[in-house]
C-alpha atoms as a PDB file:
ATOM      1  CA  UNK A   1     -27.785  35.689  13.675  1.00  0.00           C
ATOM      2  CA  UNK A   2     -29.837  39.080  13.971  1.00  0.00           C
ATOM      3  CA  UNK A   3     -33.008  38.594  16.004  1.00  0.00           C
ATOM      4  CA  UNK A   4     -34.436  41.918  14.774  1.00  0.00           C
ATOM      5  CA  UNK A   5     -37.135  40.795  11.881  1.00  0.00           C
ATOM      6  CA  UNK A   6     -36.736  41.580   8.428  1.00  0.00           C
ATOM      7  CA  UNK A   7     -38.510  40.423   5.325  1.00  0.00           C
ATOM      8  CA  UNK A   8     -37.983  41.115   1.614  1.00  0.00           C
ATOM      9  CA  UNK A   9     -38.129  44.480   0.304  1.00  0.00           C
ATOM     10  CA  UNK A  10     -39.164  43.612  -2.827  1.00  0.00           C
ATOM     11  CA  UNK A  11     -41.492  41.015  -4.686  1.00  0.00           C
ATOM     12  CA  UNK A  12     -39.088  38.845  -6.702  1.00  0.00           C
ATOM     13  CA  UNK A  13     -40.069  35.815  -9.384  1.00  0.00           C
ATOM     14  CA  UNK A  14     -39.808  32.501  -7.581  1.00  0.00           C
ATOM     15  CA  UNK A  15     -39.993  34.097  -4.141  1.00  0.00           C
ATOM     16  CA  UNK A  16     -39.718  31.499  -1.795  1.00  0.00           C
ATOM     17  CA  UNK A  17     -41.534  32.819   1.408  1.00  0.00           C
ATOM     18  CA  UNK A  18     -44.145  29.905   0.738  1.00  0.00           C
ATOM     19  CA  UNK A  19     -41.120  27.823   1.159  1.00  0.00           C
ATOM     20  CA  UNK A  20     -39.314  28.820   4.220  1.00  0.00           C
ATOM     21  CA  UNK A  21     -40.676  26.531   6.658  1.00  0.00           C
ATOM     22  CA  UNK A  22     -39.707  23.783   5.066  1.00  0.00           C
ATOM     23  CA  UNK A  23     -36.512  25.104   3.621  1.00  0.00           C
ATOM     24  CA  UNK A  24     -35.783  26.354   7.483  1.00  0.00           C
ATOM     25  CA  UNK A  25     -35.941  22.321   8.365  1.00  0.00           C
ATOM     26  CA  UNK A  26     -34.029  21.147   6.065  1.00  0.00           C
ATOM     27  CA  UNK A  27     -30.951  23.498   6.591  1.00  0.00           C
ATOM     28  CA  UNK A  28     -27.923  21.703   8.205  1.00  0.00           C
ATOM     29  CA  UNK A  29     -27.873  22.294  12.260  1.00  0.00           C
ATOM     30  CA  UNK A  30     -24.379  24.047  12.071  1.00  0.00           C
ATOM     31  CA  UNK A  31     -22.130  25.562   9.334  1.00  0.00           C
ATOM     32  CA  UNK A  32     -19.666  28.122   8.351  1.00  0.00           C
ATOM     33  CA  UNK A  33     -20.607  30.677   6.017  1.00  0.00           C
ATOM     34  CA  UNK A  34     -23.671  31.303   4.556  1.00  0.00           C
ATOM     35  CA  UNK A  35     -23.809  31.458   0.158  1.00  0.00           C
ATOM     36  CA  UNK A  36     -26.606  32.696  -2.186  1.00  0.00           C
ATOM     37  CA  UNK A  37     -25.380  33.000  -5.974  1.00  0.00           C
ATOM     38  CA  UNK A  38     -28.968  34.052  -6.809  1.00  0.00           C
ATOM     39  CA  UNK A  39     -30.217  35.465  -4.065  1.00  0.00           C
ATOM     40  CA  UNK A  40     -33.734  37.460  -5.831  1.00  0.00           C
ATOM     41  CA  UNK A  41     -35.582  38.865  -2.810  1.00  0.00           C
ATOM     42  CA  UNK A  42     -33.611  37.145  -0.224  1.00  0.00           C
ATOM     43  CA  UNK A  43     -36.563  35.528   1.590  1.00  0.00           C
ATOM     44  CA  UNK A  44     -34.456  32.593   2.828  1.00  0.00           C
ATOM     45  CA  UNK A  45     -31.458  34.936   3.729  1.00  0.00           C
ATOM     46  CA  UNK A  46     -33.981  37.464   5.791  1.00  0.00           C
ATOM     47  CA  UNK A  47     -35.591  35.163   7.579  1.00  0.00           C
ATOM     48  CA  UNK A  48     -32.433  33.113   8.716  1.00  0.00           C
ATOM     49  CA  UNK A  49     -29.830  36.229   9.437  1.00  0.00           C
ATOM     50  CA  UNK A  50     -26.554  34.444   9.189  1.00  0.00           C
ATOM     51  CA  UNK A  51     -23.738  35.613  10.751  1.00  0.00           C
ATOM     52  CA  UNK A  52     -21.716  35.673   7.766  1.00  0.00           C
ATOM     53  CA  UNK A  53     -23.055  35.914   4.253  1.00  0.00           C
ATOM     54  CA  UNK A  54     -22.274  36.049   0.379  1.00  0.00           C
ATOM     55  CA  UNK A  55     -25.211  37.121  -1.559  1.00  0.00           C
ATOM     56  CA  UNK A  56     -25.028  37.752  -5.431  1.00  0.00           C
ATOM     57  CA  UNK A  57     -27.909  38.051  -8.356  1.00  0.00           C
ATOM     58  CA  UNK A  58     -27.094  38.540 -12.099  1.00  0.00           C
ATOM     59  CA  UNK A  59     -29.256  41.653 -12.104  1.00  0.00           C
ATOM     60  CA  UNK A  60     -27.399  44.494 -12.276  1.00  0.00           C
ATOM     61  CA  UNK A  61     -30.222  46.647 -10.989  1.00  0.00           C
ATOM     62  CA  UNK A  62     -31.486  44.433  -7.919  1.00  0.00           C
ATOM     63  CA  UNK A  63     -27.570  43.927  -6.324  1.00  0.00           C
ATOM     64  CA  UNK A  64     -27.330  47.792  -7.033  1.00  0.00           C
ATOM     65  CA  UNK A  65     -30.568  48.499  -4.640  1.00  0.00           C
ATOM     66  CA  UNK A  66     -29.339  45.854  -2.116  1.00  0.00           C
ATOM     67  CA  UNK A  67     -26.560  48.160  -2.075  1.00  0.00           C
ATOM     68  CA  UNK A  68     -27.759  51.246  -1.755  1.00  0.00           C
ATOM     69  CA  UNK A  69     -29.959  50.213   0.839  1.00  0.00           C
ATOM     70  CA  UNK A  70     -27.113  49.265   2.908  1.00  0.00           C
ATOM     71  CA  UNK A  71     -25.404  52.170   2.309  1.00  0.00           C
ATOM     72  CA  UNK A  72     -27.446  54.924   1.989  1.00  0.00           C
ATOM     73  CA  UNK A  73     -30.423  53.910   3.573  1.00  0.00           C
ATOM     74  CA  UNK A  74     -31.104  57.410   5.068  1.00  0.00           C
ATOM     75  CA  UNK A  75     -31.281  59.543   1.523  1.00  0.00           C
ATOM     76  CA  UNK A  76     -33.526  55.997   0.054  1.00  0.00           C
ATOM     77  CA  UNK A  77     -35.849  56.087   2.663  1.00  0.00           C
ATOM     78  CA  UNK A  78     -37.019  59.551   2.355  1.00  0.00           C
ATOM     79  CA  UNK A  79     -37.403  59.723  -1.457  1.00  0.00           C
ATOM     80  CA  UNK A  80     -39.805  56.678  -1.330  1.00  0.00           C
ATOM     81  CA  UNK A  81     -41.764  58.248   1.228  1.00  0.00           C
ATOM     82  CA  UNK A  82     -42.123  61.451  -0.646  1.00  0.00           C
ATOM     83  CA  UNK A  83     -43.587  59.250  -3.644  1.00  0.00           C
ATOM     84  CA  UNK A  84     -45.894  57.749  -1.259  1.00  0.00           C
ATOM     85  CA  UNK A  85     -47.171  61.126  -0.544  1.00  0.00           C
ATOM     86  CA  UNK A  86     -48.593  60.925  -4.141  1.00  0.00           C
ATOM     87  CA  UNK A  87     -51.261  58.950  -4.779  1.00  0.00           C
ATOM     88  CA  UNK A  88     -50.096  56.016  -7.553  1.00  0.00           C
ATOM     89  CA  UNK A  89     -52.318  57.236 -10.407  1.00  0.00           C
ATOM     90  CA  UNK A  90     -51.609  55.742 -13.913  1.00  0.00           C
ATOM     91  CA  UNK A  91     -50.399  58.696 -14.882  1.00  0.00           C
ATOM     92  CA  UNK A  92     -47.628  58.881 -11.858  1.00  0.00           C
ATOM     93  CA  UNK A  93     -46.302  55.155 -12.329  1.00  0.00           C
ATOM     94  CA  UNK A  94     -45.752  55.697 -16.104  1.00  0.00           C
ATOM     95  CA  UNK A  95     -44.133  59.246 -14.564  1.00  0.00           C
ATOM     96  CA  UNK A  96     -42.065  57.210 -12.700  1.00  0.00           C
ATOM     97  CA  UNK A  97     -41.522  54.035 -14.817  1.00  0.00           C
ATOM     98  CA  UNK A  98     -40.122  56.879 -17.591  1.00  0.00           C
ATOM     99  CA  UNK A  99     -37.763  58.564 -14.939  1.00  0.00           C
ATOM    100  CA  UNK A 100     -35.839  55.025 -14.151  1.00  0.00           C
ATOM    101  CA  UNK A 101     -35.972  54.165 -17.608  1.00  0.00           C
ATOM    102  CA  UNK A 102     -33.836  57.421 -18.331  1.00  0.00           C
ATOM    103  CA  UNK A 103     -31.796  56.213 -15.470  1.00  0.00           C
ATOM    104  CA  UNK A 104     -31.177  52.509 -17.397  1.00  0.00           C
ATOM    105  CA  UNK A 105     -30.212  54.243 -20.264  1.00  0.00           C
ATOM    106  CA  UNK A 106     -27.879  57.304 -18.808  1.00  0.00           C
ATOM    107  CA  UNK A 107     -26.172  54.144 -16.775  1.00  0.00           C
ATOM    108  CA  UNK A 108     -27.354  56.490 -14.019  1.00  0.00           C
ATOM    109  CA  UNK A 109     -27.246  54.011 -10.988  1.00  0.00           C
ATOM    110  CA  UNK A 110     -27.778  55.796  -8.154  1.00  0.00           C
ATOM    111  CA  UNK A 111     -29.985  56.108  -5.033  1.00  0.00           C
ATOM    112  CA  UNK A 112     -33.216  57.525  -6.793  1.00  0.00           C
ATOM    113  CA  UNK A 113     -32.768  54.816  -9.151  1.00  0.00           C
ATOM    114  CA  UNK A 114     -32.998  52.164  -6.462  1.00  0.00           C
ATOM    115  CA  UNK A 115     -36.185  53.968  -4.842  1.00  0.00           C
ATOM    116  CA  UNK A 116     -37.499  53.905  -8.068  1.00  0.00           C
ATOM    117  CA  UNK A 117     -36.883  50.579  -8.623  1.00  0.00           C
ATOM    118  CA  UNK A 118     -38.650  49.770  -5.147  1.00  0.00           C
ATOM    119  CA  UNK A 119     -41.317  51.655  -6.189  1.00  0.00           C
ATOM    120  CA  UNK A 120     -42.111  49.950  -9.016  1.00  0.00           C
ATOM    121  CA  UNK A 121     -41.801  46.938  -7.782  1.00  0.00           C
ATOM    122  CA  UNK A 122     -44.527  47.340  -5.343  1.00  0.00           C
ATOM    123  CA  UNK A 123     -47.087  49.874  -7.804  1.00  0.00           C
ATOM    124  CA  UNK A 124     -46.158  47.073 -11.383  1.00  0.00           C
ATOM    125  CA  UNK A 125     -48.542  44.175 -12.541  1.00  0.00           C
ATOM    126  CA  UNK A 126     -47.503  41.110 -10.250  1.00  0.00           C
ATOM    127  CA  UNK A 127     -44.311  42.501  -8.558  1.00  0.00           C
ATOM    128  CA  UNK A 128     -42.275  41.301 -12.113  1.00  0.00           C
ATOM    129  CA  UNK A 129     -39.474  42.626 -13.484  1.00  0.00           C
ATOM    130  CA  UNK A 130     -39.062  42.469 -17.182  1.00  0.00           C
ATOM    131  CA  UNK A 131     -37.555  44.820 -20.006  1.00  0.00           C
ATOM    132  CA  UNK A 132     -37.785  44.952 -23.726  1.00  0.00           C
ATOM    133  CA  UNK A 133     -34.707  44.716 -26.382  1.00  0.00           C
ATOM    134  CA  UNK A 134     -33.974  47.717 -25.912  1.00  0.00           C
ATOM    135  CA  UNK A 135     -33.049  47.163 -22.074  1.00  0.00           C
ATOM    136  CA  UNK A 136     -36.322  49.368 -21.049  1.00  0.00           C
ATOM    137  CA  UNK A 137     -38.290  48.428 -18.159  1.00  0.00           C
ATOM    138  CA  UNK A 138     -41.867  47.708 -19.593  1.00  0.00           C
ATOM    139  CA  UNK A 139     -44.174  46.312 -16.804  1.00  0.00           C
ATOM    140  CA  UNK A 140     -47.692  48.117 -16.541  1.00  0.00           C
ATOM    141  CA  UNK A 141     -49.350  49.378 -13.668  1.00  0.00           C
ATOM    142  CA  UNK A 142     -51.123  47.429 -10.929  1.00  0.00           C
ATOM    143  CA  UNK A 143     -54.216  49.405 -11.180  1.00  0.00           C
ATOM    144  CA  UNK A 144     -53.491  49.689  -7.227  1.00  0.00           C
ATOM    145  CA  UNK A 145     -53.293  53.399  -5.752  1.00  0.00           C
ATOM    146  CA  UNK A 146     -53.472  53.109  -2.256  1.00  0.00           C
ATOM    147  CA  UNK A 147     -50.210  50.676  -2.370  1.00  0.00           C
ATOM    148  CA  UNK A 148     -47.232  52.076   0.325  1.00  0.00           C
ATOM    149  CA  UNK A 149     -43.726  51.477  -1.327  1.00  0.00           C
ATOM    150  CA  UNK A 150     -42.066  51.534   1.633  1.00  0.00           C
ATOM    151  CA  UNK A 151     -41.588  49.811   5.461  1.00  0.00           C
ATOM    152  CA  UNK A 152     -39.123  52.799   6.562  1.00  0.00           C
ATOM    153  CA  UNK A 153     -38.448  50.193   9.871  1.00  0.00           C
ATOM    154  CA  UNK A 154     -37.925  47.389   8.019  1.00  0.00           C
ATOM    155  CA  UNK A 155     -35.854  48.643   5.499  1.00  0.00           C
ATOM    156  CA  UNK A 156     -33.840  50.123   8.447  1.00  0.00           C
ATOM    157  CA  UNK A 157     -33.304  46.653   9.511  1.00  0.00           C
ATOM    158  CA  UNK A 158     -32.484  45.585   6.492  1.00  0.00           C
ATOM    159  CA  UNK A 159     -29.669  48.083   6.118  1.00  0.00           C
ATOM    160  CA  UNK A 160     -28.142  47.195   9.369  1.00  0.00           C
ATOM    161  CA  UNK A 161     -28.260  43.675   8.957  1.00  0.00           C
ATOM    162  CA  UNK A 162     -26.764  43.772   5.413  1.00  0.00           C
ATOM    163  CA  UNK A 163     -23.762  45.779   6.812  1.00  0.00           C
ATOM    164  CA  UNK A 164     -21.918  42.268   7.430  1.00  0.00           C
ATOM    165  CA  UNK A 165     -22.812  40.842   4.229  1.00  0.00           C
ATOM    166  CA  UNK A 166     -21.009  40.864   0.852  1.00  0.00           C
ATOM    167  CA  UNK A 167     -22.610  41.421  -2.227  1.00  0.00           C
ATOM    168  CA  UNK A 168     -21.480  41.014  -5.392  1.00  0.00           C
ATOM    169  CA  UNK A 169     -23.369  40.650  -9.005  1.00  0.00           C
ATOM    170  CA  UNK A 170     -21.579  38.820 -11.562  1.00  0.00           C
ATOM    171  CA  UNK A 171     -21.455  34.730 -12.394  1.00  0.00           C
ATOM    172  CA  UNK A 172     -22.691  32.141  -9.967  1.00  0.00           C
ATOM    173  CA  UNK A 173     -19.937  30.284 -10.653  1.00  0.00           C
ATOM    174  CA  UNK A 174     -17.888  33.068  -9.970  1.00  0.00           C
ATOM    175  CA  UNK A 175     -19.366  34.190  -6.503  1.00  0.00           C
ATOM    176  CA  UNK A 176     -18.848  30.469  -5.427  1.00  0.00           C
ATOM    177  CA  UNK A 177     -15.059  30.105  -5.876  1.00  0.00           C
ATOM    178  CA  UNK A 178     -13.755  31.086  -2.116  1.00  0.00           C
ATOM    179  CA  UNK A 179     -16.815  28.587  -0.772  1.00  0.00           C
ATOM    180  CA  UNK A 180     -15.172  25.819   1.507  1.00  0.00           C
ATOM    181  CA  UNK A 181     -15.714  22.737   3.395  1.00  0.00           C
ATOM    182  CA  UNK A 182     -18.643  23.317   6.005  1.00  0.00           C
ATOM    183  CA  UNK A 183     -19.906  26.530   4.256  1.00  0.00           C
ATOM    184  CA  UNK A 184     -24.109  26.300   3.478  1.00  0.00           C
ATOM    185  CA  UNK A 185     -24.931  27.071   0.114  1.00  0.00           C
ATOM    186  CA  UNK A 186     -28.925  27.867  -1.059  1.00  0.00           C
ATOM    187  CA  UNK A 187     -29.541  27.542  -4.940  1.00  0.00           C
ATOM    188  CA  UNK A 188     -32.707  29.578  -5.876  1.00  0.00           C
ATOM    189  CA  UNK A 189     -31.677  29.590  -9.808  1.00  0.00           C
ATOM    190  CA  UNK A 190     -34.375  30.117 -12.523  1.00  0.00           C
ATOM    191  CA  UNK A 191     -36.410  27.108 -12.933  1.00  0.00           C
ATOM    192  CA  UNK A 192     -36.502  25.146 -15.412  1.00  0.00           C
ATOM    193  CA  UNK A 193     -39.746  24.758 -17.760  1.00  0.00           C
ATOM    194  CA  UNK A 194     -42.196  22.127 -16.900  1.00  0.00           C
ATOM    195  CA  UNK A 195     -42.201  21.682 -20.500  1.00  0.00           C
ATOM    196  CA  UNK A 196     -38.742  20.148 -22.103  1.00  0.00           C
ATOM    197  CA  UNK A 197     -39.610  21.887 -25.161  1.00  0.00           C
ATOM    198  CA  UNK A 198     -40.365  25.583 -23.751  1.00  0.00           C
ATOM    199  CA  UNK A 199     -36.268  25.662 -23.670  1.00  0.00           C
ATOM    200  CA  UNK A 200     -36.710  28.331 -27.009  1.00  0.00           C
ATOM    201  CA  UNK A 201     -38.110  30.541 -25.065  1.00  0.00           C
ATOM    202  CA  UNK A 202     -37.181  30.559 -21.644  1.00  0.00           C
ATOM    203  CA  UNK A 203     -33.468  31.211 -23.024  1.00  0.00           C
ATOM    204  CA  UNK A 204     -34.939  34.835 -23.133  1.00  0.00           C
ATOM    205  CA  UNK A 205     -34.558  34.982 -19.509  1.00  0.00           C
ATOM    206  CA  UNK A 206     -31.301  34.115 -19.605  1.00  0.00           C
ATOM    207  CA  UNK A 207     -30.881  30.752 -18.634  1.00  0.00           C
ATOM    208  CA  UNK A 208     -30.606  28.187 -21.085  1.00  0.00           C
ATOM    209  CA  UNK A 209     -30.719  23.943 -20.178  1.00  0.00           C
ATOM    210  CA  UNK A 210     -27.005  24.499 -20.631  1.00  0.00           C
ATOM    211  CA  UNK A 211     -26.725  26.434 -17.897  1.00  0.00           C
ATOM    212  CA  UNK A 212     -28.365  24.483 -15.874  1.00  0.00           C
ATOM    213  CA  UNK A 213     -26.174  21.345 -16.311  1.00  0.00           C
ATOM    214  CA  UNK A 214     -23.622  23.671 -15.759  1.00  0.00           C
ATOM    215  CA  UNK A 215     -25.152  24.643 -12.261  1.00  0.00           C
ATOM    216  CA  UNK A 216     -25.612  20.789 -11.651  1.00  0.00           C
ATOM    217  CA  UNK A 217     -21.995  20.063 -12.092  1.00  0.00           C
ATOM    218  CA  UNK A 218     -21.312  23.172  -9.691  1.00  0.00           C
ATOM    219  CA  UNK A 219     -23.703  21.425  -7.358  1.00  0.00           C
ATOM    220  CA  UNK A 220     -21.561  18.469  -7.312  1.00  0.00           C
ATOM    221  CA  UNK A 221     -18.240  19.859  -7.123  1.00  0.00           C
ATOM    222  CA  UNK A 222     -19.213  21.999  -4.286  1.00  0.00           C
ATOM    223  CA  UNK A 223     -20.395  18.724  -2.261  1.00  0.00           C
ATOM    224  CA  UNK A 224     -17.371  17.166  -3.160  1.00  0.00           C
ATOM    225  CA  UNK A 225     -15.689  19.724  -1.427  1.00  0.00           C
ATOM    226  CA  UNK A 226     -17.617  19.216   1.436  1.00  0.00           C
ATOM    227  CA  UNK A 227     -20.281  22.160   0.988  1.00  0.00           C
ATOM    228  CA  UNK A 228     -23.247  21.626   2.248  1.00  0.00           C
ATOM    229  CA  UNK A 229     -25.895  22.730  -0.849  1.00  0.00           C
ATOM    230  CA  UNK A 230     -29.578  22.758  -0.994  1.00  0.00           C
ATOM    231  CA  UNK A 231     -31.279  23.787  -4.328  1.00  0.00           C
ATOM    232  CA  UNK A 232     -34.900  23.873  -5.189  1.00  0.00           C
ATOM    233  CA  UNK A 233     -36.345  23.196  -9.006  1.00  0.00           C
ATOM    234  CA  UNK A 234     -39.633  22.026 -10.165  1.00  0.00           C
ATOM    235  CA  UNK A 235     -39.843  18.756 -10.109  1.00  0.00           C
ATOM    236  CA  UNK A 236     -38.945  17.876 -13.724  1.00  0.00           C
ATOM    237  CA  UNK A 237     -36.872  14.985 -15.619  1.00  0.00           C
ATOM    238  CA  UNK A 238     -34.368  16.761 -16.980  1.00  0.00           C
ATOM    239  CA  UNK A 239     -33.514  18.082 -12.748  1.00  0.00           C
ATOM    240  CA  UNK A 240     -34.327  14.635 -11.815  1.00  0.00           C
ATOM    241  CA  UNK A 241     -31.986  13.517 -14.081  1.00  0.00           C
ATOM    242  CA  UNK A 242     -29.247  15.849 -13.069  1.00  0.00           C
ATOM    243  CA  UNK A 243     -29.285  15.938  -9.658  1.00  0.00           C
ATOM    244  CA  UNK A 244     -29.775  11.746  -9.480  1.00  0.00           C
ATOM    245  CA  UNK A 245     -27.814  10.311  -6.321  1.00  0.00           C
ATOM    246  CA  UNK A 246     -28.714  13.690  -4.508  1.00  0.00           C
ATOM    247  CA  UNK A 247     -31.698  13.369  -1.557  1.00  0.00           C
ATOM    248  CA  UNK A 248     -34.388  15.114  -3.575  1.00  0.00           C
ATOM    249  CA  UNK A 249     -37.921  15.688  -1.478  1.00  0.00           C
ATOM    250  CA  UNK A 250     -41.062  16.685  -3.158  1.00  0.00           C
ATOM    251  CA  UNK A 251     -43.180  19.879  -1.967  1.00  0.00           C
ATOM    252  CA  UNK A 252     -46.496  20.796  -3.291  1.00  0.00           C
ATOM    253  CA  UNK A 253     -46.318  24.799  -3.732  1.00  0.00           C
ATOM    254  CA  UNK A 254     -49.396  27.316  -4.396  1.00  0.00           C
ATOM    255  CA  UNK A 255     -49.427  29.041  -8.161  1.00  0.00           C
ATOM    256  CA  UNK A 256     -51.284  31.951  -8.210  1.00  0.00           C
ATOM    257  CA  UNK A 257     -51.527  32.492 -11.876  1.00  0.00           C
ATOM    258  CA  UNK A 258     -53.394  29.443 -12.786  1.00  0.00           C
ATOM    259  CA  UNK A 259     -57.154  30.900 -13.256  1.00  0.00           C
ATOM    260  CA  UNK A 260     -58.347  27.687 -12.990  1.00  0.00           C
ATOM    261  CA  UNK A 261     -57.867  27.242  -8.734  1.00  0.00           C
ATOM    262  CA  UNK A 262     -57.637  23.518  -9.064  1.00  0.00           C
ATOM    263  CA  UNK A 263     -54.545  23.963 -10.925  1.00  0.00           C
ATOM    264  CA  UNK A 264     -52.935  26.183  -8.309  1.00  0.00           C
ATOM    265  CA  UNK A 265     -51.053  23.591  -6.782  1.00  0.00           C
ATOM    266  CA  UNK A 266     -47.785  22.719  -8.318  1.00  0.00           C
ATOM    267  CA  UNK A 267     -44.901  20.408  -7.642  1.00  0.00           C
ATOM    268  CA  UNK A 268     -41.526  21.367  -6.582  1.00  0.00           C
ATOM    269  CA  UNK A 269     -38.397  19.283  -5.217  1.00  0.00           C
ATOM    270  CA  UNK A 270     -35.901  20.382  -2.512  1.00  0.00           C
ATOM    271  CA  UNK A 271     -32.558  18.776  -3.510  1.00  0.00           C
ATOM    272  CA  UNK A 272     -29.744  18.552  -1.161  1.00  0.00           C
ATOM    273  CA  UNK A 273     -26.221  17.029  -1.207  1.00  0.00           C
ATOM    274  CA  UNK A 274     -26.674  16.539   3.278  1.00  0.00           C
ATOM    275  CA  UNK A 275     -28.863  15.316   5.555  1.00  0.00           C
ATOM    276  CA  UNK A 276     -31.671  12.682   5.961  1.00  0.00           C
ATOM    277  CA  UNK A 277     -35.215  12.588   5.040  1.00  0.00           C
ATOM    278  CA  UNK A 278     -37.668  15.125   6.728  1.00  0.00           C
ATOM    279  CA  UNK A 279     -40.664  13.116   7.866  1.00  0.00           C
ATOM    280  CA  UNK A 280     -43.892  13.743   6.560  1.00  0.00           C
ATOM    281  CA  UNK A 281     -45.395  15.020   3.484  1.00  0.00           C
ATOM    282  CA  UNK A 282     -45.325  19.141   3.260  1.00  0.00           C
ATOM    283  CA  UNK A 283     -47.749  21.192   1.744  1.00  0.00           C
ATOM    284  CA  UNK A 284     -47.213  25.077   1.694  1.00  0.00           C
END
């Protein structure tokens, strides 16, 4: 484990840096190597440095700026700063948001299109990142000018650390096969809806409650096989019901999209095949 300190380059969907206290506690005191089949911003994986690491995502574009920021971190660094020099007008990010689009559809992946994918991470409404049917990237602007795009140091440190890590994009099945006995696995899939019947919908995103039952029974043959796993969900029925005979915890978690503040806190449930209790109720 690295002691230099690194945090996530990018804002991700279901970041968990609210979390990583009591995620941190709840990790298992020793174990092999480190697994993260959908591994978003990597908040968990940043903050804990493991030795040895497998870290995959399903997005094609995130695993290919994880790469390119561990090997060409040089070249990355000094484009975003020269689009820092520019002051983030409306008229720049829909510049910009235009140039990586060309990139999508040229199949142009290279390391503009991972500072440009930083970059509109940081200057896009909410950090999201969403595209159309046609595979464009369609988020607007922030309204936000003065935003930097870039932490030149820690990106640096980021670059060095990820230089013993392997990365991979495809299944999460898939990146999980050469897992073994004493190896730590973190599950930050999509979540499922709070709402059984928002299932239409979410299967936009990509993961349907079929693949989640599929995850479940991945879950449980990975324990079997003596893996330690820890997953986190809301706290539904339907992950209730599939994850029944695991230790599950509840954790209240902040929403910042709710306009009404009193409905800012949310339930969540940190399910792990390992381990006893942690004492104490924990709110983030």
């Amino acid at each position: 484990m690295s002691s230099t300190n690194t945090v996530p380059f990018v804002k991700w969907a279901g970041g968990k840096r609210q979390l990583l206290e009591a995620l941190s506690a709840r990790m298992p005191e020793e174990y092999k190597d480190y697994y993260e089949p959908f591994v978003g911003g990597g908040a968990l994986l940043f903050h804990q440095k493991p030795a040895w690491a497998f870290i995959n995502d399903i997005n094609r574009e995130l695993i290919h700026t994880y790469t390119e920021i561990r090997d060409h971190v040089g070249p990355l660094t000094v484009l975003l700063s020269s689009m820092d020099q520019v002051t983030c007008t409306k008229e720049f990010y829909y510049e910009m948001r235009e140039r990586y689009n060309d990139k999508l559809k040229a199949k142009d992946y290279d390391t503009e299109m991972a500072a440009l994918f930083i970059y509109l991470n940081k200057h896009c409404f909410n950090g999201l990142y969403r595209v159309n049917q046609k595979g464009q990237f369609n988020v607007p602007w922030n309204q936000k000018e003065q935003v930097r795009s870039v932490d030149v140091e820690n990106i640096k440190n980021i670059s060095y650390y990820l230089k013993s890590v392997t990365i991979t994009c495809q299944d999460f099945e898939n990146c999980l096969k050469t897992a073994k006995a004493g190896d730590f696995i973190y599950f930050d899939s999509p979540y499922a809806p709070l709402n059984p019947t928002s299932f239409d919908s979410y299967t936009k995103e990509g993961f349907t409650e079929e693949e989640h039952r599929r995850l479940s029974r991945v879950f449980r043959e990975l324990a079997e096989r003596g893996c330690y796993c820890m997953l986190t969900n809301h706290n539904t029925q339907l992950i209730r019901e599939l994850y029944e005979g695991f230790l599950l915890e509840e954790v209240d978690v902040r929403r910042a999209i709710n306009s009404d503040a009193r409905k800012r806190v949310g339930k969540e449930v940190i399910i792990r095949s390992y381990g006893e209790p942690v004492s104490g109720r924990i709110e983030q």
